[in-house]
C-alpha atoms as a PDB file:
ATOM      1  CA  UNK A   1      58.535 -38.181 -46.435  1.00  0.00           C
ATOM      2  CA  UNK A   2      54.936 -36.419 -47.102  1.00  0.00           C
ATOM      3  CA  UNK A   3      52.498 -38.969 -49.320  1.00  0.00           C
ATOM      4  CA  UNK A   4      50.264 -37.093 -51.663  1.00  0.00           C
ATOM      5  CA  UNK A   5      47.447 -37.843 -52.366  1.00  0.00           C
ATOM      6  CA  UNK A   6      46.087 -38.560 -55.552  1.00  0.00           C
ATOM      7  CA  UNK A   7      43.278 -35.486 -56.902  1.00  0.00           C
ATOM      8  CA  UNK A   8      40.951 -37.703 -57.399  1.00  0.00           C
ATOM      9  CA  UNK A   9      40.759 -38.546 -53.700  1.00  0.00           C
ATOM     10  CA  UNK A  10      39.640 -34.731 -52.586  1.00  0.00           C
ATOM     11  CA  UNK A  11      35.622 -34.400 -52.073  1.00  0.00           C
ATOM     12  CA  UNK A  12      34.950 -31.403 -53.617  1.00  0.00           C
ATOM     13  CA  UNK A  13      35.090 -31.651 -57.673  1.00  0.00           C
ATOM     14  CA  UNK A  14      34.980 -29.104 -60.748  1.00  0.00           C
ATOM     15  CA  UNK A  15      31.289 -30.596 -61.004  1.00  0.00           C
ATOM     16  CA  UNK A  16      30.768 -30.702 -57.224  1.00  0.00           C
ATOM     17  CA  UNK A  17      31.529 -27.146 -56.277  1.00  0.00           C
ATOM     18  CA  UNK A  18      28.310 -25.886 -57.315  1.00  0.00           C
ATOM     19  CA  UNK A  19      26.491 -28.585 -55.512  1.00  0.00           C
ATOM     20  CA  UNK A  20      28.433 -27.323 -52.655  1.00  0.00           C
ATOM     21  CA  UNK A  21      27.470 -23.695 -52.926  1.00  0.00           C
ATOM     22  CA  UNK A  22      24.059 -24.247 -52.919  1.00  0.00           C
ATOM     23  CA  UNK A  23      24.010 -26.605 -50.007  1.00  0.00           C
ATOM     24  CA  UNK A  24      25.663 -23.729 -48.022  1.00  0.00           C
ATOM     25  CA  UNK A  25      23.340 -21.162 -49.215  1.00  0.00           C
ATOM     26  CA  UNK A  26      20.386 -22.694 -48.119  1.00  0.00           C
ATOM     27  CA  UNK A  27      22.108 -23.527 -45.035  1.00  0.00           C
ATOM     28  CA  UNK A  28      22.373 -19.863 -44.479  1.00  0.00           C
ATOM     29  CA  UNK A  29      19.414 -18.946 -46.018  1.00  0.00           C
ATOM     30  CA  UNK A  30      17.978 -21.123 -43.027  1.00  0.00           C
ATOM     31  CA  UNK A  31      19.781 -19.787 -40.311  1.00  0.00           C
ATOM     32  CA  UNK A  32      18.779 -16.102 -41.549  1.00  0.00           C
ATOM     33  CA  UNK A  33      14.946 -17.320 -41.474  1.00  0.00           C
ATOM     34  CA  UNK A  34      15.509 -18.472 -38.268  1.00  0.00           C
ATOM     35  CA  UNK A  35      16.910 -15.741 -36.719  1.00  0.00           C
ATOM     36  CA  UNK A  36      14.621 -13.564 -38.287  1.00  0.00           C
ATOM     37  CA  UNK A  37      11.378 -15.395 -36.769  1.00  0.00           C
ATOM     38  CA  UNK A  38      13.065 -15.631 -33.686  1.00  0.00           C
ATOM     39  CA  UNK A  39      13.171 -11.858 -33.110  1.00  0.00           C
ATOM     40  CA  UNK A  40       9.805 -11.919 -34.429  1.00  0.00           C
ATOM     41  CA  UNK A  41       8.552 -13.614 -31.386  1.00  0.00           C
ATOM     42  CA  UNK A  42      10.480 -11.774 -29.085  1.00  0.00           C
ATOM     43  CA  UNK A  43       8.828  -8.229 -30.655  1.00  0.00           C
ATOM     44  CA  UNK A  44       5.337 -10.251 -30.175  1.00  0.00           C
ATOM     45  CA  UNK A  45       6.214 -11.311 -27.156  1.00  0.00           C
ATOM     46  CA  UNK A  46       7.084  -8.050 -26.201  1.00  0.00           C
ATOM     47  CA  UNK A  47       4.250  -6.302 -27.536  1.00  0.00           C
ATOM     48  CA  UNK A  48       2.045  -8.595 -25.511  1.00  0.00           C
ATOM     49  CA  UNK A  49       3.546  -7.965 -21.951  1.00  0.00           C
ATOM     50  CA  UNK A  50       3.289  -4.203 -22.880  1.00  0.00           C
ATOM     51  CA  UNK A  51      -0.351  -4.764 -24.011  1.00  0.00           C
ATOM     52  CA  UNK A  52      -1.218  -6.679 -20.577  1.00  0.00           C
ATOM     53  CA  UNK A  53       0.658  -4.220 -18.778  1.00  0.00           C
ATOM     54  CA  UNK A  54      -1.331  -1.191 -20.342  1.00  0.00           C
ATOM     55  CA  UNK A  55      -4.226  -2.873 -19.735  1.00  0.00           C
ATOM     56  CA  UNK A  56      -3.502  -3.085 -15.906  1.00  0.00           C
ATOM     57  CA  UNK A  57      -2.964   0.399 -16.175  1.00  0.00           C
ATOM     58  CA  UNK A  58      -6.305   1.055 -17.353  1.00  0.00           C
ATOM     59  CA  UNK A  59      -7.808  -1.291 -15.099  1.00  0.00           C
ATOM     60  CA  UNK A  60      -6.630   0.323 -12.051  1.00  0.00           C
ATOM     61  CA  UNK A  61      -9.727   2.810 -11.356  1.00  0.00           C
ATOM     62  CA  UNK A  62      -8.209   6.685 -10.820  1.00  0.00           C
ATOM     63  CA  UNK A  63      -9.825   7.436  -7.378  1.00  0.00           C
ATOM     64  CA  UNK A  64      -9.756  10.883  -5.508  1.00  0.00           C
ATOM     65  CA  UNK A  65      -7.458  11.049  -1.915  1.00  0.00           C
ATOM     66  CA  UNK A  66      -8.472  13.324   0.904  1.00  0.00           C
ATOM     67  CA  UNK A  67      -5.518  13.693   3.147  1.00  0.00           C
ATOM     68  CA  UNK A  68      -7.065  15.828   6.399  1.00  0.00           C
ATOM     69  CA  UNK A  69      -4.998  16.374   9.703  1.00  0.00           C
ATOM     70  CA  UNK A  70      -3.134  19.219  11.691  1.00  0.00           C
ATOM     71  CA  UNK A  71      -0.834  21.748  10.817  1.00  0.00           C
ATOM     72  CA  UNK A  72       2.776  20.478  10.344  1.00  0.00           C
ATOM     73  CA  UNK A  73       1.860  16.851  10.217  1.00  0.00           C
ATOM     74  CA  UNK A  74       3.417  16.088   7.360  1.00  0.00           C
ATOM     75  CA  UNK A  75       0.642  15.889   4.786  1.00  0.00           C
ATOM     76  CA  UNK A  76       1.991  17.847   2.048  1.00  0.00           C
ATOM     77  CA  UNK A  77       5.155  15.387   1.787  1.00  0.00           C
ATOM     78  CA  UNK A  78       3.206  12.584   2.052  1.00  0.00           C
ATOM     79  CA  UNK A  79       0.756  13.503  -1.021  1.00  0.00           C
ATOM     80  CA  UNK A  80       2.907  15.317  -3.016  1.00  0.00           C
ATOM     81  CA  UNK A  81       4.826  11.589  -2.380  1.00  0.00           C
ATOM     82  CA  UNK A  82       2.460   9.451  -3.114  1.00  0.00           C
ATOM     83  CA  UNK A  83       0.839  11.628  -6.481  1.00  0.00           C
ATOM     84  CA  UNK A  84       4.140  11.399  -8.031  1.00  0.00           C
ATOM     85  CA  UNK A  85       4.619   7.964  -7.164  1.00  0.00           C
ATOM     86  CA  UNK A  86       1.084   6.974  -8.896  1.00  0.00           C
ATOM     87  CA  UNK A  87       0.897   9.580 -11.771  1.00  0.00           C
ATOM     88  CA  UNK A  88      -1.873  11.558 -10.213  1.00  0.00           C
ATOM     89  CA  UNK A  89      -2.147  15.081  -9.786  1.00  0.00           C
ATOM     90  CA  UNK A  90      -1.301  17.249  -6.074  1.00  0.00           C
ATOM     91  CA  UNK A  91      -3.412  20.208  -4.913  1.00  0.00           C
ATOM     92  CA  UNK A  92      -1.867  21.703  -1.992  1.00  0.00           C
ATOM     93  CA  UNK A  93      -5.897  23.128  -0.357  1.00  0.00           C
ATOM     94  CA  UNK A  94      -3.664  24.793   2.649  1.00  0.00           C
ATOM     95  CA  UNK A  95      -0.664  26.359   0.497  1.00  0.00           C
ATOM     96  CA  UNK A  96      -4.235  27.969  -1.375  1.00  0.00           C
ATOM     97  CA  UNK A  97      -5.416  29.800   2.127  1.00  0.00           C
ATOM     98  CA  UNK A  98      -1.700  30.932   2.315  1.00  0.00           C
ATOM     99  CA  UNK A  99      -1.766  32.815  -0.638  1.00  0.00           C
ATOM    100  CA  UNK A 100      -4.846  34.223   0.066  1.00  0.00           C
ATOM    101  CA  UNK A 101      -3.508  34.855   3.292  1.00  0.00           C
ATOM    102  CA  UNK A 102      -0.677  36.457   1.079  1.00  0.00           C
ATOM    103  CA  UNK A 103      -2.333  38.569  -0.733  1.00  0.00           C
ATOM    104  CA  UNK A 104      -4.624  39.917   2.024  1.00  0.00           C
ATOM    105  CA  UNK A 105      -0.557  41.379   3.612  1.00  0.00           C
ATOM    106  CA  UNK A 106       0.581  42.611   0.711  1.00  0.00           C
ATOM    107  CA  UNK A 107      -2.339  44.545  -0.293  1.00  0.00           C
ATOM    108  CA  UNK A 108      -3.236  46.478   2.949  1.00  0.00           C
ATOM    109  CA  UNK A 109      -6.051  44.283   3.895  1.00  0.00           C
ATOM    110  CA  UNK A 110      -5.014  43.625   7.316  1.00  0.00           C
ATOM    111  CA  UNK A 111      -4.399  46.351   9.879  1.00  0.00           C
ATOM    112  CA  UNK A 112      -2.327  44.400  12.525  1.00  0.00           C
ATOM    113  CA  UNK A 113      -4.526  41.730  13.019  1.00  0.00           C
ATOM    114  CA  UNK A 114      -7.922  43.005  11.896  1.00  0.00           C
ATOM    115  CA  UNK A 115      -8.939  41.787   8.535  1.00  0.00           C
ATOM    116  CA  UNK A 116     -11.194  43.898   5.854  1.00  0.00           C
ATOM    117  CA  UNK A 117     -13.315  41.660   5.361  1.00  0.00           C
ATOM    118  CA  UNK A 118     -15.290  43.544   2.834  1.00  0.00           C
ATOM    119  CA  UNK A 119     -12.867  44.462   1.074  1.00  0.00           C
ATOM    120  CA  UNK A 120     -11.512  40.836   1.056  1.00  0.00           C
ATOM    121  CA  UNK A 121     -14.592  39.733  -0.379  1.00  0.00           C
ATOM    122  CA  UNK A 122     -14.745  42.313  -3.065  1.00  0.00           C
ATOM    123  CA  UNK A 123     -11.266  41.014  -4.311  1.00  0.00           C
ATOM    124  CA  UNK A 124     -11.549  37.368  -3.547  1.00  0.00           C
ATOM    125  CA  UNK A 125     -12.777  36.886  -7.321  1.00  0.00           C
ATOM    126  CA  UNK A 126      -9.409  38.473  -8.382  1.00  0.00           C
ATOM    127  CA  UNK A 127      -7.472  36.211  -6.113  1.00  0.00           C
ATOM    128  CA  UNK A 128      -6.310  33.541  -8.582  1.00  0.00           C
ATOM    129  CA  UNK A 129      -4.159  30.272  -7.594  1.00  0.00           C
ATOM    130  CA  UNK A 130      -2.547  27.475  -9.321  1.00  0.00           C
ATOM    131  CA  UNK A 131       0.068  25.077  -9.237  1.00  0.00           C
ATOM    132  CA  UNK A 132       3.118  24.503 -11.444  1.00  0.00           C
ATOM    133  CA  UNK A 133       5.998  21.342 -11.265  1.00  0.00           C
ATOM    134  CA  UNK A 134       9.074  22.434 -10.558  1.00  0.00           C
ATOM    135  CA  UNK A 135      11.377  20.739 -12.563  1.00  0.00           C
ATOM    136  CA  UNK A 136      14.420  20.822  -9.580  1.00  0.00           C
ATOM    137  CA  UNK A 137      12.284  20.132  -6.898  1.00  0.00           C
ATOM    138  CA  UNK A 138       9.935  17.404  -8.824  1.00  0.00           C
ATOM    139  CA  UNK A 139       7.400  18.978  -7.139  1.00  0.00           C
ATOM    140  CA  UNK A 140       4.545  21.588  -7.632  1.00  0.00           C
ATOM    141  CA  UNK A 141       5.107  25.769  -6.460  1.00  0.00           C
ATOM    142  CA  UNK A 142       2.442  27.626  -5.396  1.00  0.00           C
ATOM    143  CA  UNK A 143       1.329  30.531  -8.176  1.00  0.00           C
ATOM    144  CA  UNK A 144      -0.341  33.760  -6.965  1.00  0.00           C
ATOM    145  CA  UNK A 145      -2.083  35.201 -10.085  1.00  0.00           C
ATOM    146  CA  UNK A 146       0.872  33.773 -12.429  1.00  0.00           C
ATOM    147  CA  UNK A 147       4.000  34.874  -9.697  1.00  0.00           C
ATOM    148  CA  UNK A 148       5.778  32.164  -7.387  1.00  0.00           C
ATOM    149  CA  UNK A 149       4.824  32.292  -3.897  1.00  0.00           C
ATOM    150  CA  UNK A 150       5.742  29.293  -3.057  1.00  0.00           C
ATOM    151  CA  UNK A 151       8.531  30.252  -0.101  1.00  0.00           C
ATOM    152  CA  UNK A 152       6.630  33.364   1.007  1.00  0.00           C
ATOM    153  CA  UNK A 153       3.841  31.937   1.655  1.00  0.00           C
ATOM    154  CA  UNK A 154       5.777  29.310   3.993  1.00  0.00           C
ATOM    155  CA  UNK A 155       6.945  32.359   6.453  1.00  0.00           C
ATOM    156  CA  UNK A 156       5.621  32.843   9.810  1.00  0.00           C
ATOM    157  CA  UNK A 157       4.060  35.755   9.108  1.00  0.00           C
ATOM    158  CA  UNK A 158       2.016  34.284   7.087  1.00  0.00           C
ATOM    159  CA  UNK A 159       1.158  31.265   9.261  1.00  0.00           C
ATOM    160  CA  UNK A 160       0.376  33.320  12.092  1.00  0.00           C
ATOM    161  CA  UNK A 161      -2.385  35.134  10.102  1.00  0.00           C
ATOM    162  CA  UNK A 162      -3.793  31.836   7.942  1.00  0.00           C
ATOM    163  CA  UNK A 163      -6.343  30.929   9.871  1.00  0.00           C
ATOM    164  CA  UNK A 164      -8.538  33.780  10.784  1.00  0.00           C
ATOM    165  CA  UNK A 165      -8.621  33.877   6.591  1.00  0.00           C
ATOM    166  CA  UNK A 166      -9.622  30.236   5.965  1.00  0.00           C
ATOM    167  CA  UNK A 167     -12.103  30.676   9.061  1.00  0.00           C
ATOM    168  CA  UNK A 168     -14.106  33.235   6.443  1.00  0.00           C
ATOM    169  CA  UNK A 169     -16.881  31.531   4.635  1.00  0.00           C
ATOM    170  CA  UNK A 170     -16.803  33.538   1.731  1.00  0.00           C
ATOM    171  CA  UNK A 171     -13.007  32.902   1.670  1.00  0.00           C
ATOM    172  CA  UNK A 172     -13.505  28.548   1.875  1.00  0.00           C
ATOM    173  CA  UNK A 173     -16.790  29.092  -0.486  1.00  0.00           C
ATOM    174  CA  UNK A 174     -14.334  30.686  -3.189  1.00  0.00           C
ATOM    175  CA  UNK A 175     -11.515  27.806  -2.503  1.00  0.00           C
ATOM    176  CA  UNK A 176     -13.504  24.871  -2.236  1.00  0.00           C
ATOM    177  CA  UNK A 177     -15.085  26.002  -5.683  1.00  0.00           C
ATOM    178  CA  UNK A 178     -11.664  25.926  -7.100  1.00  0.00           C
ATOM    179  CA  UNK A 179     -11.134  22.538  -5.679  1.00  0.00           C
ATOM    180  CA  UNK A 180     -13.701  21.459  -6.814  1.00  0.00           C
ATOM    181  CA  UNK A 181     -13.080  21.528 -10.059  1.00  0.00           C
ATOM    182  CA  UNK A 182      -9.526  20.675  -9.931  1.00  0.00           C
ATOM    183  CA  UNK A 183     -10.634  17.223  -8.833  1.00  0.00           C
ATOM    184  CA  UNK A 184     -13.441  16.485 -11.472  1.00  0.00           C
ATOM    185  CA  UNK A 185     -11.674  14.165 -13.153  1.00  0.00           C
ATOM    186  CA  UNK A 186     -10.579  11.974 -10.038  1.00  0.00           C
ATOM    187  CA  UNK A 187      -6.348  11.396 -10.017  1.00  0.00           C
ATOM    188  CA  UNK A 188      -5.796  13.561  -7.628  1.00  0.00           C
ATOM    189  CA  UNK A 189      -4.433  13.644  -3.910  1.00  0.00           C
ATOM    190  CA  UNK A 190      -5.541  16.872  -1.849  1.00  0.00           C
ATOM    191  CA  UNK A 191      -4.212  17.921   1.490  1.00  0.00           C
ATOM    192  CA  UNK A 192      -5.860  20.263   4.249  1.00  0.00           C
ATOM    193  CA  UNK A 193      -8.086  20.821   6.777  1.00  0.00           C
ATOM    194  CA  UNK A 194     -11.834  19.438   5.403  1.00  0.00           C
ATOM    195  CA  UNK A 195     -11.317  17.915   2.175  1.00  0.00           C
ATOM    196  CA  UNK A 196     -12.787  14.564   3.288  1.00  0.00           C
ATOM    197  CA  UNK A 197     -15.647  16.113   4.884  1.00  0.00           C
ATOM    198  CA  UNK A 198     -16.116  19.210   2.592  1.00  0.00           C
ATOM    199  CA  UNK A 199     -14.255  19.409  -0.294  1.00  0.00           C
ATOM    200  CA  UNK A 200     -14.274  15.521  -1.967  1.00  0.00           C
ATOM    201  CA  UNK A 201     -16.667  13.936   0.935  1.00  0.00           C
ATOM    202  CA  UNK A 202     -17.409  11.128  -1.621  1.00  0.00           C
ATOM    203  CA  UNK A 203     -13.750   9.957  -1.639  1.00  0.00           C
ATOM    204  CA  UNK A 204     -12.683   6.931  -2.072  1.00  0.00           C
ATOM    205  CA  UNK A 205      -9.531   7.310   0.035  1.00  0.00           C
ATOM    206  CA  UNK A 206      -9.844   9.476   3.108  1.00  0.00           C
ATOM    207  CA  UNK A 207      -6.573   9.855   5.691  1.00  0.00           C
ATOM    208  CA  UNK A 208      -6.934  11.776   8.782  1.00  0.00           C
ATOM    209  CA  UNK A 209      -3.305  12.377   9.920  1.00  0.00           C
ATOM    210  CA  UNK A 210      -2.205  13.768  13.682  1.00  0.00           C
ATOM    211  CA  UNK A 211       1.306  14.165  15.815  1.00  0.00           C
ATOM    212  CA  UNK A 212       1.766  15.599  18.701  1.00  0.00           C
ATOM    213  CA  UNK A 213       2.031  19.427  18.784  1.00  0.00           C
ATOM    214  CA  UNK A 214       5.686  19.177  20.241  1.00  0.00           C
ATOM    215  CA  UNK A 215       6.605  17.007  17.669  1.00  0.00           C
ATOM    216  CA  UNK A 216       4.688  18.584  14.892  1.00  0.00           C
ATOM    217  CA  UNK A 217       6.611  21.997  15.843  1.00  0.00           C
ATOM    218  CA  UNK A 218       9.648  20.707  16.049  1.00  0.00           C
ATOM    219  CA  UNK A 219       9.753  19.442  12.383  1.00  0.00           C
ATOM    220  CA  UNK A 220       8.378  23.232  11.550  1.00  0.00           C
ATOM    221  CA  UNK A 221      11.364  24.357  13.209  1.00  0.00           C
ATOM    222  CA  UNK A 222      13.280  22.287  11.221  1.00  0.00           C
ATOM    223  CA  UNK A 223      11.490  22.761   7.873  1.00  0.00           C
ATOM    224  CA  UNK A 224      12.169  26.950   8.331  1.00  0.00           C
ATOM    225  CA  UNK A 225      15.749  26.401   9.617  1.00  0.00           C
ATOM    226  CA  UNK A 226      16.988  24.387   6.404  1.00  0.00           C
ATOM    227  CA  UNK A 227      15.060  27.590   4.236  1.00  0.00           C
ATOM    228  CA  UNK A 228      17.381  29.731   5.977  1.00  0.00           C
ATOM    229  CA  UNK A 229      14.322  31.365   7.706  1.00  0.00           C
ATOM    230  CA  UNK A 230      14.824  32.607  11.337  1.00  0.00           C
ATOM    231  CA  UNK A 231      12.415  30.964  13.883  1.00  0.00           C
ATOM    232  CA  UNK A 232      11.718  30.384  17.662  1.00  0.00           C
ATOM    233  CA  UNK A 233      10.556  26.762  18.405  1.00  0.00           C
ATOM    234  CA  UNK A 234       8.266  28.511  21.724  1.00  0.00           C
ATOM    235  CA  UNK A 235       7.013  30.505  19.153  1.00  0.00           C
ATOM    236  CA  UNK A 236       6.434  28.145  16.237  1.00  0.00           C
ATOM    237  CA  UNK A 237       4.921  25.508  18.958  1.00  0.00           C
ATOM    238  CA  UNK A 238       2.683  28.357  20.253  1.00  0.00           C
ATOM    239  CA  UNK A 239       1.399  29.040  16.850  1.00  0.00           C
ATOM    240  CA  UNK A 240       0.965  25.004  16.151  1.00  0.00           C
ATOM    241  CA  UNK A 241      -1.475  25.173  19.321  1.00  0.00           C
ATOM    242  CA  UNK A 242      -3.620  28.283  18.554  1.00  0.00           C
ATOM    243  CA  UNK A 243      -3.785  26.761  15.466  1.00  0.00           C
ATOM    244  CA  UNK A 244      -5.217  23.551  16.549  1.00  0.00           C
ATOM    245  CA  UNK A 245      -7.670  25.070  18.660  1.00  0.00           C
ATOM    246  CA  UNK A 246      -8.771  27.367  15.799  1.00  0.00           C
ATOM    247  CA  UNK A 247      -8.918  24.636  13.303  1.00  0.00           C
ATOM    248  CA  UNK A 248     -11.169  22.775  15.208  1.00  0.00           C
ATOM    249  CA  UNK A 249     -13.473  25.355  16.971  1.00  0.00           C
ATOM    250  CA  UNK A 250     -14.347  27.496  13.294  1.00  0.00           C
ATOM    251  CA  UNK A 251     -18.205  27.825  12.259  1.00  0.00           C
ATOM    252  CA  UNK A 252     -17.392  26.766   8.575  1.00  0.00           C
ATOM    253  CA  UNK A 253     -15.664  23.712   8.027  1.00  0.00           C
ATOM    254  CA  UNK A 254     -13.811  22.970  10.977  1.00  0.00           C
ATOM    255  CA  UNK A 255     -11.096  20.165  11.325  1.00  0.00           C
ATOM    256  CA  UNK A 256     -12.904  17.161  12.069  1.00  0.00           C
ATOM    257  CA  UNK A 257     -11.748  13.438  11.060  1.00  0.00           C
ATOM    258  CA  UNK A 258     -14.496  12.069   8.520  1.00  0.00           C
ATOM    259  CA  UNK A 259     -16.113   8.909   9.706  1.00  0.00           C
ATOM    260  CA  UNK A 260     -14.609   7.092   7.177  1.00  0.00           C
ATOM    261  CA  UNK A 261     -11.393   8.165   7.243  1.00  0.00           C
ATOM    262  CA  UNK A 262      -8.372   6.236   8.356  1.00  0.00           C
ATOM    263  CA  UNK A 263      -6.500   7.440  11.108  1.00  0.00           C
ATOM    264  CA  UNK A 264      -2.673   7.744  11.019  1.00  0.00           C
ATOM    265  CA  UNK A 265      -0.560   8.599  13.833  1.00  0.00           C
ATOM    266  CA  UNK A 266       2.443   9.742  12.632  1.00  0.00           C
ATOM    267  CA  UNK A 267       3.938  10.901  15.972  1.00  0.00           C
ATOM    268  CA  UNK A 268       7.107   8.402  15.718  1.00  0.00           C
ATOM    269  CA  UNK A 269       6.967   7.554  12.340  1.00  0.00           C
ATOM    270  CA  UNK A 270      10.067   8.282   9.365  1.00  0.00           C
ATOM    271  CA  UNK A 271       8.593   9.430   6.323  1.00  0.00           C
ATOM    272  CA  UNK A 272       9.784   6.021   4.869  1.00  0.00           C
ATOM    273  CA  UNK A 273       7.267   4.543   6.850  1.00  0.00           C
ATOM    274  CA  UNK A 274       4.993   7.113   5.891  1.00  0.00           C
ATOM    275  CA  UNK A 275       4.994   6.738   2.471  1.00  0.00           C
ATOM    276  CA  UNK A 276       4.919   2.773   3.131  1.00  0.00           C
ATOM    277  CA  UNK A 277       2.210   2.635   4.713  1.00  0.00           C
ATOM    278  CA  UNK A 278       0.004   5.331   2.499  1.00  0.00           C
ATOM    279  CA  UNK A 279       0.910   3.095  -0.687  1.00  0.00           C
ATOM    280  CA  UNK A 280      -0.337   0.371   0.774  1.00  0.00           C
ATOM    281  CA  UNK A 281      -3.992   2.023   1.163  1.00  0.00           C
ATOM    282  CA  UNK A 282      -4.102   3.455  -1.992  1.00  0.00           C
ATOM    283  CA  UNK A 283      -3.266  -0.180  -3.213  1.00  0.00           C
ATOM    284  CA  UNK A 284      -6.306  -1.758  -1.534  1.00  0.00           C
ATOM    285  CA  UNK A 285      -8.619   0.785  -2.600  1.00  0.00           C
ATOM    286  CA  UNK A 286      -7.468   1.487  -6.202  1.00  0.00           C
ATOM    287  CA  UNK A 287      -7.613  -2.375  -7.222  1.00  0.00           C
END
């Protein structure tokens, strides 16, 4: 048998309900101002870290990176690497000589293997280069006076004719000008043959990078191979030789590591270890 219990005995009342309602108002009224100036402190707290973070950011000098070496050492990956990795911008100093080297073929201005030399330097001021990101790659093409050279300019026809251009002073005079002031606002990383000693000699980061020429051909070979492009390893390894020897024997500029410059042998290294290792420098330098 169920009791019931008398009204009187129940809490809430006519005169209590109101009472009541306001107690559990302000109850939420409390939990709303709560909540609210919790999230307020997590946007401060928020804003803060970004703040500090920024201010890292800004902290962190922009510096200029000369990346010298041989041909086919791998230079090219590694900057192109590291300037996306630290929001700086990539000149590619021997992908300039190519197109130069480019032009020079498909305007007549070699006979076989005889340059015009004044005609070369009559047209050099016409000879206009830049660099654009491509958006699939991630990574900057080479631009001939506004048209995309970027995978002729890799062929071996035109690395077996490079370097009797770049050995031309008048030809590294009008580069090195265009360098030049590519890099006058520091934040960049520049590959080649004498950045660190001619180009950007006050730089703050200088790598001098070397392989051995077997090695160095082999990943040429490689590099043409995946492009689709026929090639001879004697042949490519022959070129990587004369190559050397003319790097390092021209009047103007030649291939020299800068005094300052760190050596990096990157004969049995993956580009993992590369790119490891080149992040680390910039770290210690940039700081």
């Amino acid at each position: 048998m169920i009791n019931y219990l008398p009204a009187t005995h129940f809490p809430i009342t006519a005169t209590s309900l109101p009472l009541f309602i306001r107690l559990f108002n302000f109850f939420n009224s409390f939990v709303l101002v709560l909540l609210l100036l919790t999230a307020n402190l997590w946007l401060i707290f928020k804003f803060t870290v970004s703040l500090a973070d920024k201010s890292d950011e800004l902290n962190m000098k922009k510096i200029t990176i000369a990346i010298d070496g041989f041909s086919s050492c791998g230079k090219s990956t590694m900057a192109k690497d590291l300037a996306r990795e630290v929001g700086y911008i990539y000149i590619d100093s021997g992908a300039m000589y190519r197109a130069v080297t480019l032009y020079s073929i498909e305007n007549g201005i070699f006979d076989g293997d005889v340059i015009d030399t004044e005609r070369l330097k009559k047209e050099i001021k016409d000879i206009h280069i830049s660099f654009r990101l491509n958006k699939e790659t991630g990574r900057p093409d080479t631009y001939l006076n506004g048209v995309n050279v970027e995978n002729k300019i890799r062929s071996m026809e035109v690395s077996s004719k490079v370097s009797p251009i770049s050995t031309l002073d008048f030809v590294r005079e009008a580069m090195v000008a265009q360098q030049q002031a590519m890099g006058n606002e520091k934040g960049i990383v520049m590959d080649g043959r004498d950045i660190g000693t001619t180009v950007f000699p006050d730089a703050e980061l200088k790598i001098f990078v070397t392989a051995t020429p077997e090695i160095r051909a082999q990943r040429r070979y490689d590099e043409l191979k995946a492009k689709g492009q026929e090639a001879s390893f004697d042949e490519i390894l022959e070129n990587v030789k004369q190559r050397d020897y003319i790097d390092q024997n021209r009047e103007v500029s030649p291939l020299r590591k800068a005094e300052d410059a760190l050596l990096l042998d990157n004969t049995d290294l993956s580009i993992e270890e590369q790119k490891k290792w080149l992040f680390e420098q910039f770290n210690k330098v940039s700081k």
